[in-house]
C-alpha atoms as a PDB file:
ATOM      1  CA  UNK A   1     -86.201 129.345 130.851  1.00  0.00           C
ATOM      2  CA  UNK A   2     -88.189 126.610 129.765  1.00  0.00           C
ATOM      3  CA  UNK A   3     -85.059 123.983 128.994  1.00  0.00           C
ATOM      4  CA  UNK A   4     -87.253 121.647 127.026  1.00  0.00           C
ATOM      5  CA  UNK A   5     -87.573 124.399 124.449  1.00  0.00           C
ATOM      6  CA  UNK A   6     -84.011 125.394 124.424  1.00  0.00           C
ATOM      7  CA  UNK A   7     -83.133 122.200 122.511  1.00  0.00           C
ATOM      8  CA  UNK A   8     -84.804 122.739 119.715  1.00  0.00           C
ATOM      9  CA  UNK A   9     -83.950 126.282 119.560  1.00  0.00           C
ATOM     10  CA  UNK A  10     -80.208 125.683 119.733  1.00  0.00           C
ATOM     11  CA  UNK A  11     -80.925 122.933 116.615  1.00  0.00           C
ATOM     12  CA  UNK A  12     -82.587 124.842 114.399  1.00  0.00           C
ATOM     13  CA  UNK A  13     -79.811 127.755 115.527  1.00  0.00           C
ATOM     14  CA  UNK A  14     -77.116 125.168 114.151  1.00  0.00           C
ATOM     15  CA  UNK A  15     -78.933 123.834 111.220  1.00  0.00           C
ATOM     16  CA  UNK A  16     -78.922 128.130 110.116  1.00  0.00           C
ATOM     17  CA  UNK A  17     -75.372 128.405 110.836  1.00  0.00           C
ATOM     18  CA  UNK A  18     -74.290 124.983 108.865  1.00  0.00           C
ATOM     19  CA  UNK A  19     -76.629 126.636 105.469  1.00  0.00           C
ATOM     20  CA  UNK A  20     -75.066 130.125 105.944  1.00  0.00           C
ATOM     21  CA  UNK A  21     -71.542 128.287 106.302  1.00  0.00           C
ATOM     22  CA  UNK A  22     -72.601 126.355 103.028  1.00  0.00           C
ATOM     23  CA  UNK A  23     -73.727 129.448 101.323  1.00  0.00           C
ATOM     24  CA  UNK A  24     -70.816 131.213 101.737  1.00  0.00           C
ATOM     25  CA  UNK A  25     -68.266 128.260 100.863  1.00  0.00           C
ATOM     26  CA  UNK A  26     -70.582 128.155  97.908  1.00  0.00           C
ATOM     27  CA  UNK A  27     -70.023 131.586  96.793  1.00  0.00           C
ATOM     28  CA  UNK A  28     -66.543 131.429  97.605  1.00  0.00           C
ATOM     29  CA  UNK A  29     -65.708 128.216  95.193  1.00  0.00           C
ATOM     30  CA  UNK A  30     -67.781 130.438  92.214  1.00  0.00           C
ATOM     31  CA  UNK A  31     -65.940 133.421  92.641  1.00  0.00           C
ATOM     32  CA  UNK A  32     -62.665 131.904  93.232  1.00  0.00           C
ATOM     33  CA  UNK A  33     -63.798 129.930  89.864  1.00  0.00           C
ATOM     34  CA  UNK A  34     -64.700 133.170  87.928  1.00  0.00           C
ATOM     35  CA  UNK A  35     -61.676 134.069  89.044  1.00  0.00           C
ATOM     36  CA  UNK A  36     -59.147 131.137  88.177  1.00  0.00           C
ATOM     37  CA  UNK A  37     -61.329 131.736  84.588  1.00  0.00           C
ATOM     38  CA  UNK A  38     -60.795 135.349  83.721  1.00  0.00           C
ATOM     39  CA  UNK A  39     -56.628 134.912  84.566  1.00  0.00           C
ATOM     40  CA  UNK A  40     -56.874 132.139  82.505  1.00  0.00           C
ATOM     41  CA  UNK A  41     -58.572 133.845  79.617  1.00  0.00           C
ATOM     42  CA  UNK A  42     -56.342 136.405  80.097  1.00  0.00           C
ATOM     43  CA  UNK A  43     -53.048 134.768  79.604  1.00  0.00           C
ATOM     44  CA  UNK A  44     -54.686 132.847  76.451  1.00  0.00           C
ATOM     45  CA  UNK A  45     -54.858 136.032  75.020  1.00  0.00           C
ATOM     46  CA  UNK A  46     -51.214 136.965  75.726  1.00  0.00           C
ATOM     47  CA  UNK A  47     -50.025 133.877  74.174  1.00  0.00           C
ATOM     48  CA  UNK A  48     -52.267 134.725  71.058  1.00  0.00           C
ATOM     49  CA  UNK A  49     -50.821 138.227  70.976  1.00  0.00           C
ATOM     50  CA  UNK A  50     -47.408 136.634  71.177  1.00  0.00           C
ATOM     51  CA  UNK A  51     -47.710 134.656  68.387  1.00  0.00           C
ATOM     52  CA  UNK A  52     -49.433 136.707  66.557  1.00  0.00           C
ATOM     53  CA  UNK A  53     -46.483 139.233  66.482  1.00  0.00           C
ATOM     54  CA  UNK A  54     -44.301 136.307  66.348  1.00  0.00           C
ATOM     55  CA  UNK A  55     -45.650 135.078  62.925  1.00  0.00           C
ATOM     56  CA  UNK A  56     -46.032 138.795  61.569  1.00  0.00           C
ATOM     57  CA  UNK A  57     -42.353 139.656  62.489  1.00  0.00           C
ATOM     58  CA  UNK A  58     -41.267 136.461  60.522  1.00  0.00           C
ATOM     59  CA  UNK A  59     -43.391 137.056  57.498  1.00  0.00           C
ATOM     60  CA  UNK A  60     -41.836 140.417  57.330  1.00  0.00           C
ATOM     61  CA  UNK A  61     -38.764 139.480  57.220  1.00  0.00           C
ATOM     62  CA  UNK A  62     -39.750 136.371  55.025  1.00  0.00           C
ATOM     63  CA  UNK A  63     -41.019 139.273  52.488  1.00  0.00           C
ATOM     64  CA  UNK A  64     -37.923 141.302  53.090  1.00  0.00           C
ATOM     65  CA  UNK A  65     -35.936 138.276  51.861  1.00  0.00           C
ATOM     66  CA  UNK A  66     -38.147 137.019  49.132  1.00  0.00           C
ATOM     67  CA  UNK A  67     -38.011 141.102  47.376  1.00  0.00           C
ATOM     68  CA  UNK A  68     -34.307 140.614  47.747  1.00  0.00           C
ATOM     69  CA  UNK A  69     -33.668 137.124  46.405  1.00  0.00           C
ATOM     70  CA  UNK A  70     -36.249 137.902  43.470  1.00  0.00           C
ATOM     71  CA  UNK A  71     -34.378 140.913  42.535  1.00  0.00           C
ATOM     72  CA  UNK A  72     -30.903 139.335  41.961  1.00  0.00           C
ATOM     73  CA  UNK A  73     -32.211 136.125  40.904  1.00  0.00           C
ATOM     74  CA  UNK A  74     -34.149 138.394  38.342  1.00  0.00           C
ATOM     75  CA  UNK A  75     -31.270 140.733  37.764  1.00  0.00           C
ATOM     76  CA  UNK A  76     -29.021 137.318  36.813  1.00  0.00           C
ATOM     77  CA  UNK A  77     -31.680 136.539  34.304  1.00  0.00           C
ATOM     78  CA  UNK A  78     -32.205 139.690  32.823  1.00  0.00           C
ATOM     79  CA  UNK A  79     -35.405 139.453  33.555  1.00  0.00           C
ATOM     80  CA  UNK A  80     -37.991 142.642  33.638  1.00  0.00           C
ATOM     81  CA  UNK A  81     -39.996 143.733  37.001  1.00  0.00           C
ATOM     82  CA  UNK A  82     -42.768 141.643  36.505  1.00  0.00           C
ATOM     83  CA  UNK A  83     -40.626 138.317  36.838  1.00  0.00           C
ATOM     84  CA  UNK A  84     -39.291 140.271  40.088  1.00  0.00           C
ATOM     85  CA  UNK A  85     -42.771 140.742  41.235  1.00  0.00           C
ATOM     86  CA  UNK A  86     -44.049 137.458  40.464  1.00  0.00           C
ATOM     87  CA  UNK A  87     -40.847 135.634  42.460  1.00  0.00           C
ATOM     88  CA  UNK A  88     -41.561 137.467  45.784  1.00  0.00           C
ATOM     89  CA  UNK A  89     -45.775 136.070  45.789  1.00  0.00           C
ATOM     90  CA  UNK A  90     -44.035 132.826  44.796  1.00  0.00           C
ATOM     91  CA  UNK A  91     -41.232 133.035  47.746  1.00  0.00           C
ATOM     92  CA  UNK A  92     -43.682 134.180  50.406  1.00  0.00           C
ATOM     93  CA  UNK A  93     -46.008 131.498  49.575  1.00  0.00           C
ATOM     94  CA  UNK A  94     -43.806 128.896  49.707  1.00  0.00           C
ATOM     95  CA  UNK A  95     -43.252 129.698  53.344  1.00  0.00           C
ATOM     96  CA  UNK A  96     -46.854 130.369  54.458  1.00  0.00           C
ATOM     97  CA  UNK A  97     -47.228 126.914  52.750  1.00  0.00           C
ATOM     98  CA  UNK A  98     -45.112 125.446  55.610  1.00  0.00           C
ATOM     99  CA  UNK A  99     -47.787 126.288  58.289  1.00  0.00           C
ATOM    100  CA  UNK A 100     -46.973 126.872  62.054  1.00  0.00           C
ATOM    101  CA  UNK A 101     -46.988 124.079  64.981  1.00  0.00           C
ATOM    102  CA  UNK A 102     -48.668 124.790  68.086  1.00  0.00           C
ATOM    103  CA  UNK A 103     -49.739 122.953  70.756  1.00  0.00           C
ATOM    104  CA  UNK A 104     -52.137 125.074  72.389  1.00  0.00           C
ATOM    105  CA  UNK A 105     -53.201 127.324  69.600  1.00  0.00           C
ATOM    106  CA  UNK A 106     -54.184 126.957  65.745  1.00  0.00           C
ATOM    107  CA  UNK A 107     -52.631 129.346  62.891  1.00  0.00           C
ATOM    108  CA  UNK A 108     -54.229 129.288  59.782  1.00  0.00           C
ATOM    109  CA  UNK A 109     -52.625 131.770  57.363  1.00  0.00           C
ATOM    110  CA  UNK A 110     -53.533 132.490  53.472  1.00  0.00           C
ATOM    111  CA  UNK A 111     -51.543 132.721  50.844  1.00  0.00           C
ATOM    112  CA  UNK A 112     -50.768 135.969  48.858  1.00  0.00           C
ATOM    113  CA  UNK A 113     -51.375 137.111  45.874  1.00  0.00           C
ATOM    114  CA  UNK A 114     -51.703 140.753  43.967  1.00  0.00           C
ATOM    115  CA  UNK A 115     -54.592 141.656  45.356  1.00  0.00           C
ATOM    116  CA  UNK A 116     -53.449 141.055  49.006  1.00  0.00           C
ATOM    117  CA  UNK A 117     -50.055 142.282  48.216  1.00  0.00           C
ATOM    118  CA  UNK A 118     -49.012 145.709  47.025  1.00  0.00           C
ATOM    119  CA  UNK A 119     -45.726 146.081  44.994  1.00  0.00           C
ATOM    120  CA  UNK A 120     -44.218 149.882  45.036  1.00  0.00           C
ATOM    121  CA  UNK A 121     -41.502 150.862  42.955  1.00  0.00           C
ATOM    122  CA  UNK A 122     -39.828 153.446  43.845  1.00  0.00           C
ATOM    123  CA  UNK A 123     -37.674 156.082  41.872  1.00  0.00           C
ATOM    124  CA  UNK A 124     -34.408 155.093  42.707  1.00  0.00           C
ATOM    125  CA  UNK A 125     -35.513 151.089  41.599  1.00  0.00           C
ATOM    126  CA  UNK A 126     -36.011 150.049  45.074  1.00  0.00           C
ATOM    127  CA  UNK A 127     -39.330 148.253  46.396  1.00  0.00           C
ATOM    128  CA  UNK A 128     -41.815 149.351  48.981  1.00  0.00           C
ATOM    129  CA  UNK A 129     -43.959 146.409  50.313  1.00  0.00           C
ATOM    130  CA  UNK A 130     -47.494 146.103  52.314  1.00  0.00           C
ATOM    131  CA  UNK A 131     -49.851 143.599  52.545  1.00  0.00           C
ATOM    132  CA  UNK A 132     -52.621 142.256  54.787  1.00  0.00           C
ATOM    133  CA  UNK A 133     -53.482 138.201  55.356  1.00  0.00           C
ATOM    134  CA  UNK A 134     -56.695 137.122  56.949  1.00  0.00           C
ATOM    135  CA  UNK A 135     -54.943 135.139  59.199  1.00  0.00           C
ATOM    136  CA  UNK A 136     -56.259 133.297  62.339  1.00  0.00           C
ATOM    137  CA  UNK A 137     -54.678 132.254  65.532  1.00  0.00           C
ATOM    138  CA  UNK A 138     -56.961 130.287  67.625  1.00  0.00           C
ATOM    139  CA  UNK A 139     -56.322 129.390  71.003  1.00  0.00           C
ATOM    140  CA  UNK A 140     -57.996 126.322  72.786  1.00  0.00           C
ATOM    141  CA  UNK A 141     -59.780 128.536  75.195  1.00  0.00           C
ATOM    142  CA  UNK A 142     -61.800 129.864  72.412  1.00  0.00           C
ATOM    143  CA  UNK A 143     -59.662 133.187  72.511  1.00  0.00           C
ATOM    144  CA  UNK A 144     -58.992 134.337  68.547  1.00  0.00           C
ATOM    145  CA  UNK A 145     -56.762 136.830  66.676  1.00  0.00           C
ATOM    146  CA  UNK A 146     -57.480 137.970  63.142  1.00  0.00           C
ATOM    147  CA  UNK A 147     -55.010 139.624  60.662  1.00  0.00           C
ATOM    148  CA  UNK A 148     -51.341 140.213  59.837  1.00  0.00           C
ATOM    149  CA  UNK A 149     -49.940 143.297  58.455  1.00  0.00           C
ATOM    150  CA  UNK A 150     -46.991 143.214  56.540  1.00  0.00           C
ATOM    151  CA  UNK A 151     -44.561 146.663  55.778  1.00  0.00           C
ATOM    152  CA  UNK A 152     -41.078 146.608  54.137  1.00  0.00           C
ATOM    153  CA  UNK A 153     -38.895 148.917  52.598  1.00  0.00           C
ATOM    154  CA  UNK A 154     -35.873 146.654  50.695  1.00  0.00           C
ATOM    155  CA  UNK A 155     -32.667 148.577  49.510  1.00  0.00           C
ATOM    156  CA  UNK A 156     -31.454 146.774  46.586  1.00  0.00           C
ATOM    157  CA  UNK A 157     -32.892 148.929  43.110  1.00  0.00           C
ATOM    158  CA  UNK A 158     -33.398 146.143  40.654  1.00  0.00           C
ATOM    159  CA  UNK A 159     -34.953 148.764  38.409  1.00  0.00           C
ATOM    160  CA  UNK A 160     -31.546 151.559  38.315  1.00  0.00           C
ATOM    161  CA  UNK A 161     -28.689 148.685  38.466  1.00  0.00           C
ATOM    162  CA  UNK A 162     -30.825 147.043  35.154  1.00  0.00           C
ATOM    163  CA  UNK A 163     -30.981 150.202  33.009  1.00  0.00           C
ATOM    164  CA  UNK A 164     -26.993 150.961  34.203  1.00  0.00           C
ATOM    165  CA  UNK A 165     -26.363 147.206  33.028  1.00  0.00           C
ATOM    166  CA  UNK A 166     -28.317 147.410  29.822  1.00  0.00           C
ATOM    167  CA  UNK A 167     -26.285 150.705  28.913  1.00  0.00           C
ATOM    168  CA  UNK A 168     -22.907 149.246  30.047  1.00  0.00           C
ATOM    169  CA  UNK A 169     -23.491 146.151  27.733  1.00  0.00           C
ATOM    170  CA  UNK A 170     -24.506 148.859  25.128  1.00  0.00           C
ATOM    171  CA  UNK A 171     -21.347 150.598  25.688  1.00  0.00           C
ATOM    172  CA  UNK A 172     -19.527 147.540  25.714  1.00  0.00           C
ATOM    173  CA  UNK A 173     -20.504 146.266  22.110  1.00  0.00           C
ATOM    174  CA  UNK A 174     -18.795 149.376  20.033  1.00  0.00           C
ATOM    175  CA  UNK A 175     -15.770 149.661  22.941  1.00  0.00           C
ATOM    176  CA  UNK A 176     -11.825 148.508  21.734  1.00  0.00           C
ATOM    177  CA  UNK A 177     -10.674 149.399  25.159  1.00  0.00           C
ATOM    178  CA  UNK A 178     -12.937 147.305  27.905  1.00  0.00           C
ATOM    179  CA  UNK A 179     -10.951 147.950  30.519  1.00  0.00           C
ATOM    180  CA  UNK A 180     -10.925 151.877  30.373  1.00  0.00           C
ATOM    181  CA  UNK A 181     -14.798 151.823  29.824  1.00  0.00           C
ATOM    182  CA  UNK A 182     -14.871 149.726  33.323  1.00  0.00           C
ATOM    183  CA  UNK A 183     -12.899 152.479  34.838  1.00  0.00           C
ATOM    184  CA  UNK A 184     -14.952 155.659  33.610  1.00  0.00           C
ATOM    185  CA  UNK A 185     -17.985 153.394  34.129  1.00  0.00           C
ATOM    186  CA  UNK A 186     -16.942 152.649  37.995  1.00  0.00           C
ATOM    187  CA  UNK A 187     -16.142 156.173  38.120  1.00  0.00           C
ATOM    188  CA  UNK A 188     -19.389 157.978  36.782  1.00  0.00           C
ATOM    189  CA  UNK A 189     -21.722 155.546  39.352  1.00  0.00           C
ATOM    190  CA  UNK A 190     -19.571 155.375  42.247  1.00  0.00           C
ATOM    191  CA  UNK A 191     -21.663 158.202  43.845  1.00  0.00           C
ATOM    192  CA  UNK A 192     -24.523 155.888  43.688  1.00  0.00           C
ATOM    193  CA  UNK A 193     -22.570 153.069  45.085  1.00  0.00           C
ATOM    194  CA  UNK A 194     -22.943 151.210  42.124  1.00  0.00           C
ATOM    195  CA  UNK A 195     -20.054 148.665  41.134  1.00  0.00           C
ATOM    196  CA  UNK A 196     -19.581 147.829  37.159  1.00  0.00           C
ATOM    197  CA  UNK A 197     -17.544 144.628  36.358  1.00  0.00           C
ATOM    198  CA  UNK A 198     -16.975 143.713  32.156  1.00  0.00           C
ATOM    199  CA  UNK A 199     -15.502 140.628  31.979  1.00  0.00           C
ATOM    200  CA  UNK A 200     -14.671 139.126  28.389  1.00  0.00           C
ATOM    201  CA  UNK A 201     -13.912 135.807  26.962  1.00  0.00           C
ATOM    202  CA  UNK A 202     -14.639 134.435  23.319  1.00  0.00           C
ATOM    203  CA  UNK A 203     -15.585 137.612  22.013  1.00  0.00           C
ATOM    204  CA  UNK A 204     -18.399 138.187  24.616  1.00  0.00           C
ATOM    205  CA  UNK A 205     -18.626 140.626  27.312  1.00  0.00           C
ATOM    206  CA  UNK A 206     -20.561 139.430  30.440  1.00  0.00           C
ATOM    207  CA  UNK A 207     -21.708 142.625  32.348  1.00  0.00           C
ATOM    208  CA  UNK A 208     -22.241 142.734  36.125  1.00  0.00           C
ATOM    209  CA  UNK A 209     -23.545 145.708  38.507  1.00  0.00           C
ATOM    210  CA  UNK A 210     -23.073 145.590  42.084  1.00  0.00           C
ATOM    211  CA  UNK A 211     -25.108 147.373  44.647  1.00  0.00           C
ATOM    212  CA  UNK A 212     -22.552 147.901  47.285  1.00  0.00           C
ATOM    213  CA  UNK A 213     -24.876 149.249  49.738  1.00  0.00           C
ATOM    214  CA  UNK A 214     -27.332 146.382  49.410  1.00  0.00           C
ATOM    215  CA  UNK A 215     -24.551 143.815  48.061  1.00  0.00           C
ATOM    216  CA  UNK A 216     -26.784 142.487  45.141  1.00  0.00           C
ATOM    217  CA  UNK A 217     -25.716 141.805  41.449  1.00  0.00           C
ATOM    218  CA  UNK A 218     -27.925 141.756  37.988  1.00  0.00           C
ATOM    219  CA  UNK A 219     -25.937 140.325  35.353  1.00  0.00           C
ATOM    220  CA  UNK A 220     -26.246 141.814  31.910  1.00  0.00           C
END
């Protein structure tokens, strides 16, 4: 073997090693890169998820309140179904108005109104409740969620413990015996779970229905 060609055999051996060795630590960093990248993209969209169910589940039971606090706040006024209807878009509002804090995401959530929110009265003067916001959650990596859906179904019936109220303080005017009327009154609803109180003082008779079920009042 001719040893003054084996040196620069050998070299040019090494120098092919060192770029294959390169190549491949190249290739290596990338797809550990692409890698490190896709887990992160994937847990940004876990945390989205999260919050996105986070923020529906509270606006759900935001609504649920709202329908609930309208109605007796209503039902104390002697107010009709429209003031009931117009409370809850004012209560929900008033939260989505508060915003969310995030450190790593952005929520941006509209507010309500009747076109985005469906009212459903039901026969037995309860309230069925659905709505959809164009809501955003956008996380820093660029990762977005779109949409809430809102669905309740709220016990108290604003519309039945009104009419029995209006009746009772119907009743009430013409009655000499208050106390009996409470008594067949209390008697004839209890099936529906319906509580009638007729309190009196200076000649006037202040009505109130309970819903025992839902634990609401309208006062006549």
């Amino acid at each position: 073997m001719d040893k003054k060609g084996a040196a620069p055999t050998l070299a040019i051996f090494i120098i092919f090693i060192l770029i294959c060795a390169a190549a491949a630590l190249a290739t290596f960093q990338a797809g550990h890169q692409r890698q490190v990248s896709t887990i992160q993209q994937l847990m940004a969209v876990d945390v989205v998820r999260a919050t996105s169910a986070t923020i529906e589940g509270e606006l759900n039971q935001t609504l649920q309140s709202a329908i609930a606090a309208a109605m007796y706040e209503a039902g104390g006024r002697a107010e009709n179904r429209e003031n009931v209807e117009q409370r809850i878009i004012q209560y929900l509002n008033e939260r989505i108005a508060l915003g969310w804090s995030y450190s790593n995401l952005t929520v941006s959530v509209p507010g309500c109104d009747e076109n985005s929110l469906v009212l459903e009265w039901l026969p037995d003067g309860s309230m069925r409740a659905r709505a959809y916001l164009g809501a955003e959650m956008r996380h820093i990596s660029g990762v977005v969620a779109n949409g809430i859906s809102l669905r309740v179904n709220v016990t108290p019936r604003f519309e039945r413990i009104k009419k029995v109220a209006e009746l009772t303080s119907e009743l009430a005017r013409t009655s000499d015996n208050l106390a009996r009327l409470q008594s067949e009154l209390n008697e004839n609803y209890a099936c529906e779970g319906l509580l009638i109180s007729i309190e009196s003082q200076d000649s006037t008779a202040t009505i109130s229905v309970r819903d025992v079920f839902a634990s609401k009042v309208v006062v006549k």
